[in-house]
Protein backbone atom coordinates (compact mmCIF):
# COMPACT_ATOMS: atom_id res chain seq x y z
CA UNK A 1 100.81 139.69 30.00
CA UNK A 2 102.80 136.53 30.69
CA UNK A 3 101.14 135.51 33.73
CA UNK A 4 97.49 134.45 31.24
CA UNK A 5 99.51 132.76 28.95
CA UNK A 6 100.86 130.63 31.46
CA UNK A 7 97.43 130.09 33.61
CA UNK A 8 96.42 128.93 29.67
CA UNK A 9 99.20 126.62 29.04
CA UNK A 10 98.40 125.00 32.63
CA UNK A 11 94.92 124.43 32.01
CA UNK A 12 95.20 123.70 28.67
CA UNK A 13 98.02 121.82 27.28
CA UNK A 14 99.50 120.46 31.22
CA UNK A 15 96.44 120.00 33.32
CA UNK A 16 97.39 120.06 37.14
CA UNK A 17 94.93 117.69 38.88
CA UNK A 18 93.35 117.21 42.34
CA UNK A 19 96.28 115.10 43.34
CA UNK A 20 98.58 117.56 42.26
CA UNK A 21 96.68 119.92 44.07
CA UNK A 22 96.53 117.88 46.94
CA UNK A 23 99.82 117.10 47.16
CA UNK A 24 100.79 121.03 47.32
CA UNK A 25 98.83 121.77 49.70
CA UNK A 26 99.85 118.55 52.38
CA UNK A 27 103.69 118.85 51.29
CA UNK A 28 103.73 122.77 52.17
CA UNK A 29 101.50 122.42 55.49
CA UNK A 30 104.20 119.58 56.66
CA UNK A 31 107.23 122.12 55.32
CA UNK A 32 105.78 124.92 57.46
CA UNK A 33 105.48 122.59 60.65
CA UNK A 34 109.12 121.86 60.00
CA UNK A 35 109.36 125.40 60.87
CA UNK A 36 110.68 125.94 56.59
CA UNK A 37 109.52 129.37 55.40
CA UNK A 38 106.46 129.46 52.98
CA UNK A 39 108.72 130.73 50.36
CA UNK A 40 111.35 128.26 50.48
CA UNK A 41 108.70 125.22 50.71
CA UNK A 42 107.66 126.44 47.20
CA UNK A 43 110.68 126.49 45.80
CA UNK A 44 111.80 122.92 47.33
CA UNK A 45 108.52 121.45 45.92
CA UNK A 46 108.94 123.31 42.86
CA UNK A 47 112.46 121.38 42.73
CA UNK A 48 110.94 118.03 43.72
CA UNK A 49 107.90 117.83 41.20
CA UNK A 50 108.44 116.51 37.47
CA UNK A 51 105.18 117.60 36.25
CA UNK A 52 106.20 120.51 33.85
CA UNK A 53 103.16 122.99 33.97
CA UNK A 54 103.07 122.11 37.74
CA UNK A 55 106.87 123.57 38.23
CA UNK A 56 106.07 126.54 36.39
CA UNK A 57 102.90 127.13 38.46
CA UNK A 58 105.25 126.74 41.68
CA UNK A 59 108.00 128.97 40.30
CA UNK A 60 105.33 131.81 39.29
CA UNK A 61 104.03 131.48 42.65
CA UNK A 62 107.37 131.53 44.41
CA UNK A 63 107.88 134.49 42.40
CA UNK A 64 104.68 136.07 43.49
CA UNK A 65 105.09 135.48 47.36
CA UNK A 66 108.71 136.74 46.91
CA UNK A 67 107.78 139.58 45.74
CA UNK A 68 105.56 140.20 48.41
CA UNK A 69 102.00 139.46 47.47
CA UNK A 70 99.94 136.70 50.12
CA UNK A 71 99.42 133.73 49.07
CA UNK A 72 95.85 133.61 48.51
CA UNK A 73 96.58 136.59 45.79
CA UNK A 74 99.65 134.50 43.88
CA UNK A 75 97.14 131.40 43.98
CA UNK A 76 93.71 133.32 43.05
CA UNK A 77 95.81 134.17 39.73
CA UNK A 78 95.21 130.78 38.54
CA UNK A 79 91.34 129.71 38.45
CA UNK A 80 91.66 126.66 37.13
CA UNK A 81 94.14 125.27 39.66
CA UNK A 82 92.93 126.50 42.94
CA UNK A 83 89.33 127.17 42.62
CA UNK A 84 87.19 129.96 45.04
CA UNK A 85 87.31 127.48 48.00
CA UNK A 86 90.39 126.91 48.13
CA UNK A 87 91.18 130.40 48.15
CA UNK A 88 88.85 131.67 50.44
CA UNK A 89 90.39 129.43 53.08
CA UNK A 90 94.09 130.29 52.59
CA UNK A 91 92.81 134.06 53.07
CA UNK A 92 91.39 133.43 56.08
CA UNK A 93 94.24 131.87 57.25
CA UNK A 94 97.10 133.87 56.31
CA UNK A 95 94.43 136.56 57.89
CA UNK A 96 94.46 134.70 61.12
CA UNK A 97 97.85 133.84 61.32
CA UNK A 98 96.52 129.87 61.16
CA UNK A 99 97.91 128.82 57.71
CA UNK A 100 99.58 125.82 58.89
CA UNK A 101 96.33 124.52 60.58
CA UNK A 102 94.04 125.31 57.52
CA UNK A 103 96.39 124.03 55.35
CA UNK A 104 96.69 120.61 56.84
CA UNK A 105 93.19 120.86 57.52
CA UNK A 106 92.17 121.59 53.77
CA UNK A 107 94.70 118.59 52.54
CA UNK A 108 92.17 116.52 54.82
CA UNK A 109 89.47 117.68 52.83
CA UNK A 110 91.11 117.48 49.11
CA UNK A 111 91.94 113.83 50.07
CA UNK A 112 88.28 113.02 50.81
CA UNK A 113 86.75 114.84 47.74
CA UNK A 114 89.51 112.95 45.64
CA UNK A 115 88.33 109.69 47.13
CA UNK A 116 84.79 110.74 47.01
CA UNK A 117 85.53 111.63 42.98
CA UNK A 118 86.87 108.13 42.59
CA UNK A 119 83.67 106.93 43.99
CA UNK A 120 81.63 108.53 41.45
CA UNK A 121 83.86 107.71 39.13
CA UNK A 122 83.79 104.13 39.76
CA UNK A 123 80.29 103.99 40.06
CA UNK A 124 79.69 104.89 36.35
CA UNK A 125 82.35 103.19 34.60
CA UNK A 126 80.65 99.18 34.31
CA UNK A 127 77.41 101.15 33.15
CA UNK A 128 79.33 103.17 30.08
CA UNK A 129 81.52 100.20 29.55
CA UNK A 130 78.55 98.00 28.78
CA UNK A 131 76.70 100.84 26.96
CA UNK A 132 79.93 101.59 24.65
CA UNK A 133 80.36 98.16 23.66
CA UNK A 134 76.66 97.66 23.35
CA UNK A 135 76.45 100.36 20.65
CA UNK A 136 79.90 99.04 18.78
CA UNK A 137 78.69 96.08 18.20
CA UNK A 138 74.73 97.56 17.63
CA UNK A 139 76.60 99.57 14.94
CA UNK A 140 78.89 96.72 13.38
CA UNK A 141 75.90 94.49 12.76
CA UNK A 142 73.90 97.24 11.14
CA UNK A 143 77.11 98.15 9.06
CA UNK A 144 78.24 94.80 8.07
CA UNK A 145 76.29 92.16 9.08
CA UNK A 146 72.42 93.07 8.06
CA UNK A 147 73.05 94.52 4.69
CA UNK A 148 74.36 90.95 3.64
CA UNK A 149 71.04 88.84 4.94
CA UNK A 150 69.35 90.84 2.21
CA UNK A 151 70.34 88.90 -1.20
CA UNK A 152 69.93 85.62 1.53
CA UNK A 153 66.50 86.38 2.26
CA UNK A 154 65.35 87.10 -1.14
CA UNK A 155 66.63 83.98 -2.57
CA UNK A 156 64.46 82.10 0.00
CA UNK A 157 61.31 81.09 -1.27
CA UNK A 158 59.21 81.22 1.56
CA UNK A 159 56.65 83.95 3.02
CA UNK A 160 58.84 85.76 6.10
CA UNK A 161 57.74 86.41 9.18
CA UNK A 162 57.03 90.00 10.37
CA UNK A 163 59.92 90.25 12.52
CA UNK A 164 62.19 89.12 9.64
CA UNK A 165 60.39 91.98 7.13
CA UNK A 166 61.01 94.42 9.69
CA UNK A 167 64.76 93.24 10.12
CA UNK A 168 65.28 93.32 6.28
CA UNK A 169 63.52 97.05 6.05
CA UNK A 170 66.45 97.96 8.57
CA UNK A 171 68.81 96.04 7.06
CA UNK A 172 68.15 97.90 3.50
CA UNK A 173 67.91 100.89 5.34
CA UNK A 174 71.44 100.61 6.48
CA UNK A 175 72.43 99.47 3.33
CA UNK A 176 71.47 102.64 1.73
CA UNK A 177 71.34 105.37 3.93
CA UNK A 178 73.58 103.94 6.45
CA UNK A 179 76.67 106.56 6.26
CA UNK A 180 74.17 109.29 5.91
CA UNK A 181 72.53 107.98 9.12
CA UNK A 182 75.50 107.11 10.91
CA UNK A 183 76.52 111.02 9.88
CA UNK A 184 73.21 112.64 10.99
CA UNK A 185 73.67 110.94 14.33
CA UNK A 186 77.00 112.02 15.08
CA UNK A 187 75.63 115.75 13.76
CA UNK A 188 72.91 114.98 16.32
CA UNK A 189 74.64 114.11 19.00
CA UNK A 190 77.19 117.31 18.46
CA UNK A 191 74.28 119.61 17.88
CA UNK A 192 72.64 118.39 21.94
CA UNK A 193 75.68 118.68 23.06
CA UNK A 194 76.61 122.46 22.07
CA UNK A 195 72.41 122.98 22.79
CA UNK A 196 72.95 122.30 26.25
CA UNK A 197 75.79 124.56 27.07
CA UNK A 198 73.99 127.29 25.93
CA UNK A 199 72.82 129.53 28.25
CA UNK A 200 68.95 129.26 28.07
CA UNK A 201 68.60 125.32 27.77
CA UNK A 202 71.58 124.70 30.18
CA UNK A 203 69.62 125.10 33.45
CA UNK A 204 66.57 123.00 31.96
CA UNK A 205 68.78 120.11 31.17
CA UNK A 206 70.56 119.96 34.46
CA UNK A 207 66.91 119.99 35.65
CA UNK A 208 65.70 117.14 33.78
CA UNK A 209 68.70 115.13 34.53
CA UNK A 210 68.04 115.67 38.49
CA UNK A 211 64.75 114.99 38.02
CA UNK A 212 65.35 111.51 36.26
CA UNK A 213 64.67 108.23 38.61
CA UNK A 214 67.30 106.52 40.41
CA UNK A 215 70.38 108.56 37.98
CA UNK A 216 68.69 112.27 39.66
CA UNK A 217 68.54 111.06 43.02
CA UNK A 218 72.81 110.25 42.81
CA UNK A 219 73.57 113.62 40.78
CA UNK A 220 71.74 115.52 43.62
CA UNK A 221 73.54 113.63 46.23
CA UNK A 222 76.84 114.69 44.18
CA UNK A 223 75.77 117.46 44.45
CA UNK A 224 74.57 118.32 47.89
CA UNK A 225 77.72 116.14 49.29
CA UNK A 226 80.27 118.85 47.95
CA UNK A 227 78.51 121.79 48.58
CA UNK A 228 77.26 121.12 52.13
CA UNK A 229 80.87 119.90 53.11
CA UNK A 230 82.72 122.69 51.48
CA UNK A 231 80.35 125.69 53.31
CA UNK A 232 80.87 123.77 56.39
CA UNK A 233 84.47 123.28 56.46
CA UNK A 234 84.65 127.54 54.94
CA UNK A 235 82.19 128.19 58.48
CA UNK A 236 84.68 126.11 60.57
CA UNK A 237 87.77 128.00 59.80
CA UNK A 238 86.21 131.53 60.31
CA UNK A 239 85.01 132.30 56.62
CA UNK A 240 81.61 134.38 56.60
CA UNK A 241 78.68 133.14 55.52
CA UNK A 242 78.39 135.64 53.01
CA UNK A 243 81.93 134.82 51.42
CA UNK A 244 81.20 130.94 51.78
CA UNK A 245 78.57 130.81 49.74
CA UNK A 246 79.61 133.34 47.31
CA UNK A 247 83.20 130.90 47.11
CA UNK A 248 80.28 127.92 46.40
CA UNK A 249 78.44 129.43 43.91
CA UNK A 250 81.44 130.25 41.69
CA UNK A 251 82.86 126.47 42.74
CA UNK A 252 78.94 124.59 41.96
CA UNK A 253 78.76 123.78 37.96
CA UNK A 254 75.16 122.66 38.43
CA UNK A 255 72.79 125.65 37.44
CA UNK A 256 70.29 124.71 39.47
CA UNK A 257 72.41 124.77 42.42
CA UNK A 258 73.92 127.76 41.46
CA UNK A 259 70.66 129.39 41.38
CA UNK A 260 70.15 127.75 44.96
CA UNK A 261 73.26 129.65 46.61
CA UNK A 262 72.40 132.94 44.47
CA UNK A 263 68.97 133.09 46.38
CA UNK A 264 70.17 131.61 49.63
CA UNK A 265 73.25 134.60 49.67
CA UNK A 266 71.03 137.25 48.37
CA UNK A 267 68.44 136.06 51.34
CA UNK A 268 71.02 135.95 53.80
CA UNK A 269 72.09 139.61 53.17
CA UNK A 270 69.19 140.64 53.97
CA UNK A 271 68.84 139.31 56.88
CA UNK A 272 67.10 135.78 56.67
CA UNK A 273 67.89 132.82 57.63
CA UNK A 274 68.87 129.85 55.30
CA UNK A 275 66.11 127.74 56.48
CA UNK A 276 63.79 130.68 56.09
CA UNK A 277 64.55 130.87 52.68
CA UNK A 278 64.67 127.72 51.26
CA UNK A 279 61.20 127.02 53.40
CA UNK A 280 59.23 129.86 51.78
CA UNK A 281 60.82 129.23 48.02
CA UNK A 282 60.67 125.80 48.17
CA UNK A 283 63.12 124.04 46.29
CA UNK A 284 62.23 120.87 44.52
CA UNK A 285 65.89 119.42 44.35
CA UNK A 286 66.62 120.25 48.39
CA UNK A 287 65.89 117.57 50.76
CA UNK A 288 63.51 118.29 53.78
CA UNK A 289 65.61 117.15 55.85
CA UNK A 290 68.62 118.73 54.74
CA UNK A 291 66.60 122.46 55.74
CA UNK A 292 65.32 121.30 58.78
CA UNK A 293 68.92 120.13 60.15
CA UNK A 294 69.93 123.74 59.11
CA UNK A 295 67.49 125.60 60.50
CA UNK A 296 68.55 123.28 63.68
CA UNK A 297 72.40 124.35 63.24
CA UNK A 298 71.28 128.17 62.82
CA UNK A 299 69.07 128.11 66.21
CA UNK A 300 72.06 126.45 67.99
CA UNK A 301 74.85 128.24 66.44
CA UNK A 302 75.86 124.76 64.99
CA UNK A 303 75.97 125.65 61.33
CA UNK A 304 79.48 124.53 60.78
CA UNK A 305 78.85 121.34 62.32
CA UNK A 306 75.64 121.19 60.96
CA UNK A 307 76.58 121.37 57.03
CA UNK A 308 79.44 119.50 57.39
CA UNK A 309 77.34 116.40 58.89
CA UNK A 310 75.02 116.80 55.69
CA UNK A 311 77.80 116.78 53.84
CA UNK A 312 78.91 113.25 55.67
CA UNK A 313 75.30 112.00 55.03
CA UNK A 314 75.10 112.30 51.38
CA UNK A 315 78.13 111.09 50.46
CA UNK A 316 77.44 108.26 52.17
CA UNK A 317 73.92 108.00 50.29
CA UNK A 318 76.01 108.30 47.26
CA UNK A 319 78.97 105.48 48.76
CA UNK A 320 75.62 103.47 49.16
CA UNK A 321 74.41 104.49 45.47
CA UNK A 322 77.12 103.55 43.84
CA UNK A 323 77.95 100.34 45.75
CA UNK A 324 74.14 99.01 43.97
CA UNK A 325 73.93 100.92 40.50
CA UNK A 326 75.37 98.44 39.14
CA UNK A 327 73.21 95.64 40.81
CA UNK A 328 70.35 98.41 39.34
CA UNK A 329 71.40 98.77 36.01
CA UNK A 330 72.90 95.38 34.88
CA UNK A 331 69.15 94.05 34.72
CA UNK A 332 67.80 96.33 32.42
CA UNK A 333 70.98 96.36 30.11
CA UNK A 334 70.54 92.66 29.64
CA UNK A 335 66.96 92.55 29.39
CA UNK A 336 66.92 95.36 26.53
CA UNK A 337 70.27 93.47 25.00
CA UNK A 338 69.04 90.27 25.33
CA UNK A 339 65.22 91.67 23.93
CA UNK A 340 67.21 92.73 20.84
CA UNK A 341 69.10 89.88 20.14
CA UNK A 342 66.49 87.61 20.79
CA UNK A 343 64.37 89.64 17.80
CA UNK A 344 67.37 89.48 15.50
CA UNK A 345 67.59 85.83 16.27
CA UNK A 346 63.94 84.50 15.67
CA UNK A 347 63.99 86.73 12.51
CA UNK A 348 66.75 85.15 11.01
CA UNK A 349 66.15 81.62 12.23
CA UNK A 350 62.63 81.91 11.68
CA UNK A 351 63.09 81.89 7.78
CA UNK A 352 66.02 79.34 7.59
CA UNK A 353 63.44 76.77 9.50
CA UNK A 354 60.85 77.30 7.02
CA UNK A 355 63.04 76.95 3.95
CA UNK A 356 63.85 73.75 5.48
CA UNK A 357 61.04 72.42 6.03
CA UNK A 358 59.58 73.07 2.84
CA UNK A 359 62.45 71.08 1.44
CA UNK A 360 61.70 67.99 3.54
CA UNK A 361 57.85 68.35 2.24
């Protein structure tokens, strides 16, 4: 019973990241080279680390190994920490009596899906900066500025413009209703959000969103990057096909990806071939050339290689991606920022020049 309540309290209330992760995994490969025995390279880690729910995890999995169980069983215990891939790779190597190899091996391959996260990361964060502060200040001027152009307005004596009525209607809108609207939005906005985790509208959204120009064509690089390069590098170090994907499927949050591997293991249990299968199903969100270089690895007994190239060549589409969605996006947020502000503009100045010029007259 004690071991769920601490897997909880690690995911929940001490998160253990990648680099944490990462940093377990290259610290004990280096230990074991130093000829240090697994369980004592736990323990000395354990000793070293002042992350609180990371000690814990070490300690519970010193206690696990020291006890007797492998390693792959004391890590599989905690989900959240070391996902399917991981695990399926320290099996096969405790299995094959290669643990220091895989080990160093998968601290290679942590470190480039860390930087590869950053990448992504990076990539997004001048677009949502711009957005945020776009819709703070969208929402302070409706709040606090509009409402007060109202009693202005009216005491002009002049016929307004269009664009000013319109301004005004909004204006008295927010003046009124604005809380309410403000309210309904945020009820909105919680309402998609829980809609989309649900089971049946889940997989259409993530369909929709790969389907979306320039935006889809990154999230299925994501995508394909990770789980091309993580089958691969499960093929390299002796993981079967079978197993591989299975690890992937539980790995891939995307449902349409995970309803990719489902077919493509069900297909290959039977006896296909991968490039069989995606071929005569089609899939909309699975590059051409992505099941032609497979079916090329399968013929040559390549796959390894294969996969783990394709994994190479989308994450450098997506290094490429986000290196110019900036230079992408930046125009349209200013032309839709500066169309609004150039409306709000003319329909305030627009009055205030009349006004005036009836004065002079």
């Amino acid at each position: 019973m004690k071991l769920p309540r601490l897997s909880s309290e690690i995911s929940l209330f001490g998160k253990v990241s990648l680099v944490d992760t990462l940093a377990l995994t290259k610290h004990v490969s280096l230990m074991l080279k130093s000829g240090i025995p697994l369980p004592e390279s736990i323990l000395i880690l354990e000793k070293q680390t002042s992350h609180p729910a990371f000690r814990k995890l070490l300690l519970k999995i010193h206690q696990e190994i020291a006890n007797g169980q492998p390693l792959h069983k004391a890590l599989s215990q905690f989900p959240h920490v070391f996902n399917a891939f991981y695990v399926s790779l320290i099996k096969v190597a405790e299995e094959s009596g290669s643990l220091e190899k895989n080990l160093d091996y998968l601290s290679l391959h942590l470190k480039k899906q860390h930087e590869f996260t950053g990448k992504v990361r990076g990539a997004l964060l001048y677009p949502s900066i711009v957005l945020g502060v776009a819709l703070i200040v969208g929402i302070g001027l409706s709040v606090f500025v509009l409402p007060k152009l109202i009693d202005l307005f009216a005491s002009l004596d002049v016929e307004l413009p269009l664009s000013t009525k319109i301004l005004l209607l909004f204006a008295k809108v927010m003046r009124d209703y604005g809380i309410f609207l403000l309210g309904g939005l945020v009820l909105l906005f919680v309402l998609i959000r829980f809609a989309i985790t649900t089971r049946a509208i889940k997989p259409h959204w993530h369909s929709f969103l790969l389907s979306l120009p320039v935006l889809g064509v990154f999230m299925q690089n994501i995508q394909l990057a990770s789980m091309f390069r993580n089958i691969g590098t499960m093929l390299s170090v002796g993981v079967h096909i079978s197993t591989a994907l299975t690890a992937q499927f539980e790995t891939t949050t995307n449902c349409v990806y995970k309803n990719y591997l489902s077919e493509i293991k069900s297909g290959v249990e039977k006896g296909k071939s991968i490039e069989e299968i995606l071929t005569k199903t089609n899939k909309k969100f699975m590059p051409l050339i992505a099941v032609r270089m497979i079916g090329v690895g399968e013929k040559t007994g390549k796959l390894d290689e294969t996969l783990t190239y394709l994994g190479d060549y989308f994450e450098d589409e997506v290094d490429d991606t986000s290196k110019n969605l900036s230079t992408i996006i930046e125009p349209v947020i200013l032309i839709v920022v500066g169309l609004i502000v150039g409306f709000i503009a003319i329909s305030i100045i627009g009055p205030i020049y009349q006004f005036t010029g009836s004065i002079k007259r």
